[in-house]
Protein backbone atom coordinates (compact mmCIF):
# COMPACT_ATOMS: atom_id res chain seq x y z
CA UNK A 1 0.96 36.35 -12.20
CA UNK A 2 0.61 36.74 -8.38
CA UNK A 3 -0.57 33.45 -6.97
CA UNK A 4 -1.58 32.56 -3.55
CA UNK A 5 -1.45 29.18 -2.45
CA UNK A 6 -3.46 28.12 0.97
CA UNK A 7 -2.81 25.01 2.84
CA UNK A 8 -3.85 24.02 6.65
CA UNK A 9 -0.54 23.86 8.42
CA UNK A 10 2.62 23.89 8.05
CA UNK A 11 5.33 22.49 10.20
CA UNK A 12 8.89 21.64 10.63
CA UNK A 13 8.17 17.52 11.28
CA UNK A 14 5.57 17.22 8.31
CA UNK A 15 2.54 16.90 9.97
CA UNK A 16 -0.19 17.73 7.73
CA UNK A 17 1.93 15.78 4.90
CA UNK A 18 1.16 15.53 1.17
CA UNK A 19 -0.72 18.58 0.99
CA UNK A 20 1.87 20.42 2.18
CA UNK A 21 4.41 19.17 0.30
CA UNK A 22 2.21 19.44 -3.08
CA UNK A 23 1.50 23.35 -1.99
CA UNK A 24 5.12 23.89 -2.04
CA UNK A 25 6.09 22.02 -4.77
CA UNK A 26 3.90 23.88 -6.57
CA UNK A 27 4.67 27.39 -5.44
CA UNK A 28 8.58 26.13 -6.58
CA UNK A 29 7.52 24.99 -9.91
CA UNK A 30 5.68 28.17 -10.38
CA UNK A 31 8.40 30.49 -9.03
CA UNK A 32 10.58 28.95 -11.66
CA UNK A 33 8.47 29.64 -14.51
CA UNK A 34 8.06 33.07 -13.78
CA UNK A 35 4.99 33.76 -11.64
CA UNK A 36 5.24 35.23 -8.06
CA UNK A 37 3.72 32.64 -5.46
CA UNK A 38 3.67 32.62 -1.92
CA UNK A 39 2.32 29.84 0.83
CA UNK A 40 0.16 30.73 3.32
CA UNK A 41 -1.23 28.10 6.39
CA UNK A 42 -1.29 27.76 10.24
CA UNK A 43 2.08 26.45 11.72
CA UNK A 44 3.13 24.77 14.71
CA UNK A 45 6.15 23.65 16.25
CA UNK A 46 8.69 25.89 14.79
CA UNK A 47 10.81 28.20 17.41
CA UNK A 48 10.96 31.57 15.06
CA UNK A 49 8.34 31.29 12.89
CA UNK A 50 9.96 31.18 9.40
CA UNK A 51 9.49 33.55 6.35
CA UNK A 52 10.80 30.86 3.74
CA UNK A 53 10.54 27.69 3.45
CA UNK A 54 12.20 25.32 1.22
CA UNK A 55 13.33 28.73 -0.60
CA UNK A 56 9.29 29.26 -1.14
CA UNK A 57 7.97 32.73 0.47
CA UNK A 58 5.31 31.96 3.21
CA UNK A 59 2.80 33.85 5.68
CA UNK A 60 2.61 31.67 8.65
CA UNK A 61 0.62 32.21 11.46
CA UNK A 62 -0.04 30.14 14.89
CA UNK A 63 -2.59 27.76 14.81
CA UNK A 64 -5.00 27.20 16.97
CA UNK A 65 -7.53 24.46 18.22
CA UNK A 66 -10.73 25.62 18.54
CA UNK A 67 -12.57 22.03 18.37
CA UNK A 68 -10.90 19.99 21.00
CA UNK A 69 -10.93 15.99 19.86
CA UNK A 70 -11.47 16.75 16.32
CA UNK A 71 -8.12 16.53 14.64
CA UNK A 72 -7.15 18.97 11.69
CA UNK A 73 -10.43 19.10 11.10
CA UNK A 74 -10.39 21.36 14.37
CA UNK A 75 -7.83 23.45 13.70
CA UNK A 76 -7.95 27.41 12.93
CA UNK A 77 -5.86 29.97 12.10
CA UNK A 78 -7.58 33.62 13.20
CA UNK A 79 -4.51 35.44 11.84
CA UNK A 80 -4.87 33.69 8.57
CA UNK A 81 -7.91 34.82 8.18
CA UNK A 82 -7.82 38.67 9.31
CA UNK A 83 -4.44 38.51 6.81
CA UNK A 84 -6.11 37.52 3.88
CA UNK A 85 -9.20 39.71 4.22
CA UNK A 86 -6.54 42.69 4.00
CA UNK A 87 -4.43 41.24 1.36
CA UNK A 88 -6.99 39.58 -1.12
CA UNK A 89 -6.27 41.98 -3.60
CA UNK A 90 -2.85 41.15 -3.76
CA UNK A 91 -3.16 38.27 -5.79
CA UNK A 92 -4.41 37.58 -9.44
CA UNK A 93 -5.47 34.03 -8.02
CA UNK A 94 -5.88 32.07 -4.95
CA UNK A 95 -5.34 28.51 -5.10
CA UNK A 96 -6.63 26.49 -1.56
CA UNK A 97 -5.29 23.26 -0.64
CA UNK A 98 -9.00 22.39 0.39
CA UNK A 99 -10.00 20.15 3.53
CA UNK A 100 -12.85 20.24 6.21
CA UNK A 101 -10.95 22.06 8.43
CA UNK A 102 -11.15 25.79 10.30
CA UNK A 103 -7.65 27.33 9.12
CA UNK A 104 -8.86 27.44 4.38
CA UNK A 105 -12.49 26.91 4.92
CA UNK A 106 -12.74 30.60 6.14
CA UNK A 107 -10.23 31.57 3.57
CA UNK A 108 -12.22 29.64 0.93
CA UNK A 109 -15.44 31.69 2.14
CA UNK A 110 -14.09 34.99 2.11
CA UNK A 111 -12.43 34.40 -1.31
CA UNK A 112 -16.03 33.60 -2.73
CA UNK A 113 -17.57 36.46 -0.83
CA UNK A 114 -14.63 38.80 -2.24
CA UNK A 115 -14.75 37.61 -5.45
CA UNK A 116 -11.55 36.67 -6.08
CA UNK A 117 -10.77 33.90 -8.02
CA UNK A 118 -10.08 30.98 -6.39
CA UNK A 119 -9.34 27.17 -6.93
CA UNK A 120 -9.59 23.93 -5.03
CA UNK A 121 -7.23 20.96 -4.77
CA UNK A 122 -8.99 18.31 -2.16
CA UNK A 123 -6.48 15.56 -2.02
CA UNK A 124 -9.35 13.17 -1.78
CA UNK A 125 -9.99 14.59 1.75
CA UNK A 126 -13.51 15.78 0.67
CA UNK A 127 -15.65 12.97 0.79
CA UNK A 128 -19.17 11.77 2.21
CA UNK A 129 -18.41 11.71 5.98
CA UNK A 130 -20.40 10.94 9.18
CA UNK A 131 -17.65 13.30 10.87
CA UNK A 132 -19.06 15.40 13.59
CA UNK A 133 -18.12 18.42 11.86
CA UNK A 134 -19.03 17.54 7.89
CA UNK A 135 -23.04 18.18 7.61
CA UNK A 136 -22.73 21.69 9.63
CA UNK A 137 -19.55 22.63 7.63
CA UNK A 138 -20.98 21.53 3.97
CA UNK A 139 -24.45 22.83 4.56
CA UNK A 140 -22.07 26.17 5.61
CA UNK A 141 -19.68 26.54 3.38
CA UNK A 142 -17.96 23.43 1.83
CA UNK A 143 -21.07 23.03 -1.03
CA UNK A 144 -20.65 26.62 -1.88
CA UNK A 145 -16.69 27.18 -2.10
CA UNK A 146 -16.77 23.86 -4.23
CA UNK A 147 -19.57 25.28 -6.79
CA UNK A 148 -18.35 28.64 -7.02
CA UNK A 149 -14.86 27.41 -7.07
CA UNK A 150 -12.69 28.58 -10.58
CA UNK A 151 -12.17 24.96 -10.39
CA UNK A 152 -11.31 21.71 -8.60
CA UNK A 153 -8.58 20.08 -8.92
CA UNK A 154 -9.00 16.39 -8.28
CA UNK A 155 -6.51 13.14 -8.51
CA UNK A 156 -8.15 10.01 -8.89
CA UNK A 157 -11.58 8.94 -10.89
CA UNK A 158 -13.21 7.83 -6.82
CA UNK A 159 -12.06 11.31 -5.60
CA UNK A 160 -14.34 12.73 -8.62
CA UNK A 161 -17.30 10.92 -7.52
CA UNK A 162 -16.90 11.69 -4.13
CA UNK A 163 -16.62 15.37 -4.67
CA UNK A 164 -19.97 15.27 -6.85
CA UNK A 165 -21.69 13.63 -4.02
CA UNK A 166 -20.36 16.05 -1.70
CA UNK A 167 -21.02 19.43 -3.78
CA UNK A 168 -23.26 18.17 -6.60
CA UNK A 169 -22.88 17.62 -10.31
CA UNK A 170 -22.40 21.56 -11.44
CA UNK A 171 -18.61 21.57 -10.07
CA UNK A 172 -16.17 22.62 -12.50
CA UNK A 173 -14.15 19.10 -11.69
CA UNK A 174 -10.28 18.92 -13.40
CA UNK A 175 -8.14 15.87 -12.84
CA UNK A 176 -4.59 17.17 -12.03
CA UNK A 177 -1.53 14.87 -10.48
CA UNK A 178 0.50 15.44 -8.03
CA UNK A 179 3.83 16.11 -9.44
CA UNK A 180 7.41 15.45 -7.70
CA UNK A 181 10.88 17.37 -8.40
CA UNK A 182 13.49 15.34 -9.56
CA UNK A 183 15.41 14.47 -6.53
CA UNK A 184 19.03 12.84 -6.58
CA UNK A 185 19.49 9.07 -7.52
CA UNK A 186 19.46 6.53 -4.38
CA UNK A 187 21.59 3.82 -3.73
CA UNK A 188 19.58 0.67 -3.99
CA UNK A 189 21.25 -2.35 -3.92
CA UNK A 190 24.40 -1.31 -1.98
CA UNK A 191 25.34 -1.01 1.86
CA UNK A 192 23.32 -2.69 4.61
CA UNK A 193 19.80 -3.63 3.54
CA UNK A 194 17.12 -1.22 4.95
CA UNK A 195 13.06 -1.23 4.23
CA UNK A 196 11.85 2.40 5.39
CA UNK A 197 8.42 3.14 6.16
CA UNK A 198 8.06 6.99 5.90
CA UNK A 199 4.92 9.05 6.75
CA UNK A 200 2.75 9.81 9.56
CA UNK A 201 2.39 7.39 11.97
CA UNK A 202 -1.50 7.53 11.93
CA UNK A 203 -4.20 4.66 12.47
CA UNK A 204 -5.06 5.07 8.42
CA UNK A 205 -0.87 4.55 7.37
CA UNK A 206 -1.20 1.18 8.99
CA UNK A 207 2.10 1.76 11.18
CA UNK A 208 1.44 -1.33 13.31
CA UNK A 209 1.33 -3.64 9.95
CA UNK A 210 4.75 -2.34 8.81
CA UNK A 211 6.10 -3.47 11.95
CA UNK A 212 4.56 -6.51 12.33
CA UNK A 213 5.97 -7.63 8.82
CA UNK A 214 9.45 -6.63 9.68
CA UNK A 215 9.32 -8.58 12.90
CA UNK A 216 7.83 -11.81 10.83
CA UNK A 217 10.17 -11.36 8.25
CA UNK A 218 13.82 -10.98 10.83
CA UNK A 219 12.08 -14.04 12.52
CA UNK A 220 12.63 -15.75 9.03
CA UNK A 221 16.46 -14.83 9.13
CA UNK A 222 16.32 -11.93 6.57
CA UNK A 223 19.33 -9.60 7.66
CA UNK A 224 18.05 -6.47 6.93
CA UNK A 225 17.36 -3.12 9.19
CA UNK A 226 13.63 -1.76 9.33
CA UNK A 227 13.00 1.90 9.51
CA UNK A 228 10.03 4.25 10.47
CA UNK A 229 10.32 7.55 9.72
CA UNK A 230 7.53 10.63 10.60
CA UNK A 231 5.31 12.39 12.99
CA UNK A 232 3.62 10.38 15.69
CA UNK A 233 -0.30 11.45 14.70
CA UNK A 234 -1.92 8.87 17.35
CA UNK A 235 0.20 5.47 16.45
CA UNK A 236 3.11 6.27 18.50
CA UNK A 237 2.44 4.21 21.74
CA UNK A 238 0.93 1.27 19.26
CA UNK A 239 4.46 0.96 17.16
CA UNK A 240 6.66 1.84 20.02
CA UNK A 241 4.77 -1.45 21.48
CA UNK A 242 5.05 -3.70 18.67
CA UNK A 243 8.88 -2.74 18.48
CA UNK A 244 9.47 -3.81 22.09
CA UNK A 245 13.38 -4.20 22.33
CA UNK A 246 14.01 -5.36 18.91
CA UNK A 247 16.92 -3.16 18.16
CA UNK A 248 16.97 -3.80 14.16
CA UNK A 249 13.38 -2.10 13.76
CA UNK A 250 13.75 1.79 14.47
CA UNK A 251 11.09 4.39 14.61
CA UNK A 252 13.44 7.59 13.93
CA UNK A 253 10.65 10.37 14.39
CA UNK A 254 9.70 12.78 12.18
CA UNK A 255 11.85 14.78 10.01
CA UNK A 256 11.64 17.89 8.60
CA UNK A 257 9.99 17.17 4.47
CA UNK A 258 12.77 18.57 2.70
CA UNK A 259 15.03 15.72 4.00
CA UNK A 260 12.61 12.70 3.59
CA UNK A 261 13.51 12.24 -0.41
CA UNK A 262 17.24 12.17 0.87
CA UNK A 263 16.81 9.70 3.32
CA UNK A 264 14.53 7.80 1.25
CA UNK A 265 18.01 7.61 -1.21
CA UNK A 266 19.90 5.49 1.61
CA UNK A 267 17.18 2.86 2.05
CA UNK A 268 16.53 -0.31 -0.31
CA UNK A 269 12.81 -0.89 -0.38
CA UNK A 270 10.13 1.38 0.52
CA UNK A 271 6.72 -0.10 1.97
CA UNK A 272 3.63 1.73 2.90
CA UNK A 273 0.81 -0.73 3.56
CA UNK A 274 -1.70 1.95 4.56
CA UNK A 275 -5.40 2.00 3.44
CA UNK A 276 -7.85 4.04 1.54
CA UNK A 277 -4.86 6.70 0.27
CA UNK A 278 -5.87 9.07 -2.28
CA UNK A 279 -2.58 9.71 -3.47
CA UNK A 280 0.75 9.12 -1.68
CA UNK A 281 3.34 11.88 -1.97
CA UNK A 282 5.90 9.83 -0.23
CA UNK A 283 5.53 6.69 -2.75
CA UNK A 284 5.97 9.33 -5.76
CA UNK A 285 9.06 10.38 -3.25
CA UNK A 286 10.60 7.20 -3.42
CA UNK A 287 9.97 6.61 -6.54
CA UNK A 288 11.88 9.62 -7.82
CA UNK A 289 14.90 8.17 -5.98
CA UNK A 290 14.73 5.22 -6.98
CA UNK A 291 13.36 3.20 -4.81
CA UNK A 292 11.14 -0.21 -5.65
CA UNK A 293 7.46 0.56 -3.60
CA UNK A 294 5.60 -1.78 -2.44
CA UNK A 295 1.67 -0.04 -1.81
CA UNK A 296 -1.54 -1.63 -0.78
CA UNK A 297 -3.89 -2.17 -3.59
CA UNK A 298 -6.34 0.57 -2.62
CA UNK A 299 -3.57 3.02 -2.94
CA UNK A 300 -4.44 5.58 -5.53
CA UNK A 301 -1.15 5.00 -7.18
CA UNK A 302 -1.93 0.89 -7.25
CA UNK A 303 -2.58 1.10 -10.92
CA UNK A 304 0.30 2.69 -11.58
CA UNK A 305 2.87 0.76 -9.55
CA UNK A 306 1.10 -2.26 -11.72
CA UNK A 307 1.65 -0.71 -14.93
CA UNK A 308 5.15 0.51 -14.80
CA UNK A 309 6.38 -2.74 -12.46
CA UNK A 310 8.29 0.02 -10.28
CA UNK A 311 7.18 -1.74 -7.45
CA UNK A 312 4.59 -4.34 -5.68
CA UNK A 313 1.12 -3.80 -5.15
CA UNK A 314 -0.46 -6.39 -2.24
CA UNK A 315 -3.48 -6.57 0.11
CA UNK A 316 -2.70 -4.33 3.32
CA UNK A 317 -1.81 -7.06 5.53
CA UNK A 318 0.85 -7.91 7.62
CA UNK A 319 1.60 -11.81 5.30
CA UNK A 320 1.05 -10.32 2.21
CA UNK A 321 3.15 -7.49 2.62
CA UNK A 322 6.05 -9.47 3.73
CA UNK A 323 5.85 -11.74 0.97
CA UNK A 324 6.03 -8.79 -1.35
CA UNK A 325 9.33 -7.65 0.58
CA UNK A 326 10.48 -11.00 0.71
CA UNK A 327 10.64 -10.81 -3.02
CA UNK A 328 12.75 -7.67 -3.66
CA UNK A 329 15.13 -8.76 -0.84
CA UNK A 330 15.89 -11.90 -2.46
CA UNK A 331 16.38 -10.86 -5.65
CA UNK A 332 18.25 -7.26 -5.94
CA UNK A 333 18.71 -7.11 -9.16
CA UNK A 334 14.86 -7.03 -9.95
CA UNK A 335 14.53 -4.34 -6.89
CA UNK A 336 16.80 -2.04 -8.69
CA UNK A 337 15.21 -2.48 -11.82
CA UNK A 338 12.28 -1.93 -10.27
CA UNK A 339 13.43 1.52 -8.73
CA UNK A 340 14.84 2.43 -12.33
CA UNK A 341 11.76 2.01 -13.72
CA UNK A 342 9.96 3.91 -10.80
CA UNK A 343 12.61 7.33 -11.17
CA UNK A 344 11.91 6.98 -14.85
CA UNK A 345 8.27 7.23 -14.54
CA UNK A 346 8.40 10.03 -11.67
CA UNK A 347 9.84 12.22 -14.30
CA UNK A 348 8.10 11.32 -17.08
CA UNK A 349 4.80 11.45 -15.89
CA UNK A 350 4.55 13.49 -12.44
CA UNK A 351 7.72 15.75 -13.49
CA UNK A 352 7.03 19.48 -11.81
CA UNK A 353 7.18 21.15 -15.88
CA UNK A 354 3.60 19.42 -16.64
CA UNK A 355 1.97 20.40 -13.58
CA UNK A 356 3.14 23.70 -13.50
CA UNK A 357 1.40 24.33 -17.37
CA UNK A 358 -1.48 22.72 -16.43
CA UNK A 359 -1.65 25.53 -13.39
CA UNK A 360 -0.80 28.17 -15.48
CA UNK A 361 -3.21 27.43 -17.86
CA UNK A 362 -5.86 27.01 -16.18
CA UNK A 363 -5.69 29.87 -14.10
CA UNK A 364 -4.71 32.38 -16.85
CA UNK A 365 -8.10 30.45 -18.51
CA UNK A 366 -10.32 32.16 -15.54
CA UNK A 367 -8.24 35.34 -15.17
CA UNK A 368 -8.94 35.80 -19.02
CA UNK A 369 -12.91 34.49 -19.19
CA UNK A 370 -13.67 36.88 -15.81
CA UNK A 371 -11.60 40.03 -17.63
């Protein structure tokens, strides 16, 4: 099968984040099972733009910002398009890691127009929005693409309401988690103590809090290091602030994805008190290794942080989340069990084999009903 997978940018730091990631994740899992898939998205940032990636083929082309102000959401990709409008019939399927945004909303379009069968995966970033951009772009395109769409994928039971609300009740809605390889074990409980924050450094990932806690909890006495690491998307100046010259809390920058799960392996504790997350790649990330997680409990992986006891779920504030980190650094042993539990249930339930069926299925499902 010849699969095309379509996501809005990718970059050497990680910017766009879990979609990204899942995209080629994916395209891996599907490589290995015998399919031919390729990426395609804007890009930034990299010197030579890069045929591979992560040993996945990809068509990259420069993005561009045609809304000023507006984010992703006001990002294009003009090559993109022209490219696919050529190469459409190259692929058996097109699958479109969908947002609000000007690089796969044209993509999404033209697929529909072309008839070529195509397939969401939102991320939970369709939603009801009083964004500038959301009523012109749904009463565009977004309502179509979703109701024409083979099908869309969707993570979490509030993501499924939100996309009916968006798009209507007639979408052909499938839950499908995000899966994570199985990365190598970390080393929890051994070497200096560090609690690593890793993801974008945006006003929704709650930055600011993770510093805050560290600072409340070295006042305390607790001899550990704290760690940010990932692209500055507006927090920057905020954390670089709340730092000051406290040289035991570190904001490393951004690193390219493919390294985050290994430097998620040398860190004790991972902690991402942001809010309203659909579905964090980088807790399943540290998870895989390993790690204990300690999530906010609005995170759509809250429930199952709870259930396995891989972790700590907590209100996204700056007390309670040090008093869930004050926990784990008191009592190792539990941490590590904690991570055990956590790498167990990465492979168990979000291993890349289940995922990839799923995929398989349900596009040879359309291929087959349209044939």
């Amino acid at each position: 099968m010849r699969i095309l997978q379509v996501v809005t940018l990718v970059s050497p730091d990680g910017a766009y984040g879990g979609p990204a990631r899942v995209a080629l994740n994916q395209c891996t899992g599907l490589r290995q099972a015998g399919s031919e898939a390729l990426v395609a998205a804007a890009t930034r940032g990299y010197p030579t733009v890069p045929s591979e990636v992560d040993g996945v083929p990809v068509r990259l082309f420069r993005s561009r910002t045609l809304v000023p102000g507006t984010g992703f959401a006001g990002l294009g990709a003009p090559g993109l398009y022209r490219w696919f409008r050529s190469h459409h019939g190259d692929f058996d399927v097109v699958h479109i890691h969908f947002g609000r945004d000007l690089v796969v909303l044209p993509v999404a379009a033209a697929a529909r127009r072309h008839h070529v069968p195509y397939f969401l995966q939102t991320h939970g970033m369709v939603a009801p929005s009083d964004h500038p951009l959301a009523r012109p772009l749904d009463s565009v395109w977004t309502r179509k693409v979703l109701r024409d769409a083979g099908a869309v994928f969707y993570l979490t039971p509030d993501e499924r309401d939100q996309l009916v609300a968006v798009g209507g009740d007639r979408l052909h809605l499938v839950p499908l988690h995000n899966g994570v390889p199985c990365h190598p074990r970390g080393t929890v409980g051994t070497g200096a103590t560090e609690v690593l924050f890793a993801a974008r450094l945006h006003a929704r990932k709650c930055p600011t809090t993770f510093v805050r806690m560290a600072r409340l909890l070295l006042d305390e006495g607790w001899q550990a290091h704290f760690t940010l690491v990932g692209p500055d998307e507006g927090e920057g100046p905020a954390v670089r602030e709340a730092i000051g010259s406290e040289h035991r809390i570190v904001w490393e920058g951004a690193l390219d994805s493919s390294d985050v799960p290994r430097r998620m392996a040398a860190a004790s504790v991972f902690v991402l008190p942001s809010v309203r997350e659909p579905y964090p790649m980088a807790a399943l990330e540290a998870m895989s290794v390993g790690l204990p997680v300690v999530v906010s409990n609005d995170c759509g992986l809250a429930a199952t942080v709870h259930r396995a006891a891989c972790g700590i779920v907590t209100a996204p504030t700056v007390g309670a989340m040090a008093d869930a980190v004050r926990h784990l650094l008191a009592d190792r042993p539990r941490a590590r069990e904690m991570g055990e539990r956590g790498r167990s249930i990465a492979r168990s339930e979000f291993g890349m084999d289940g995922v990839v069926a799923q995929l398989s299925a349900t596009y040879t499902d359309l291929i087959g009903a349209r044939s």
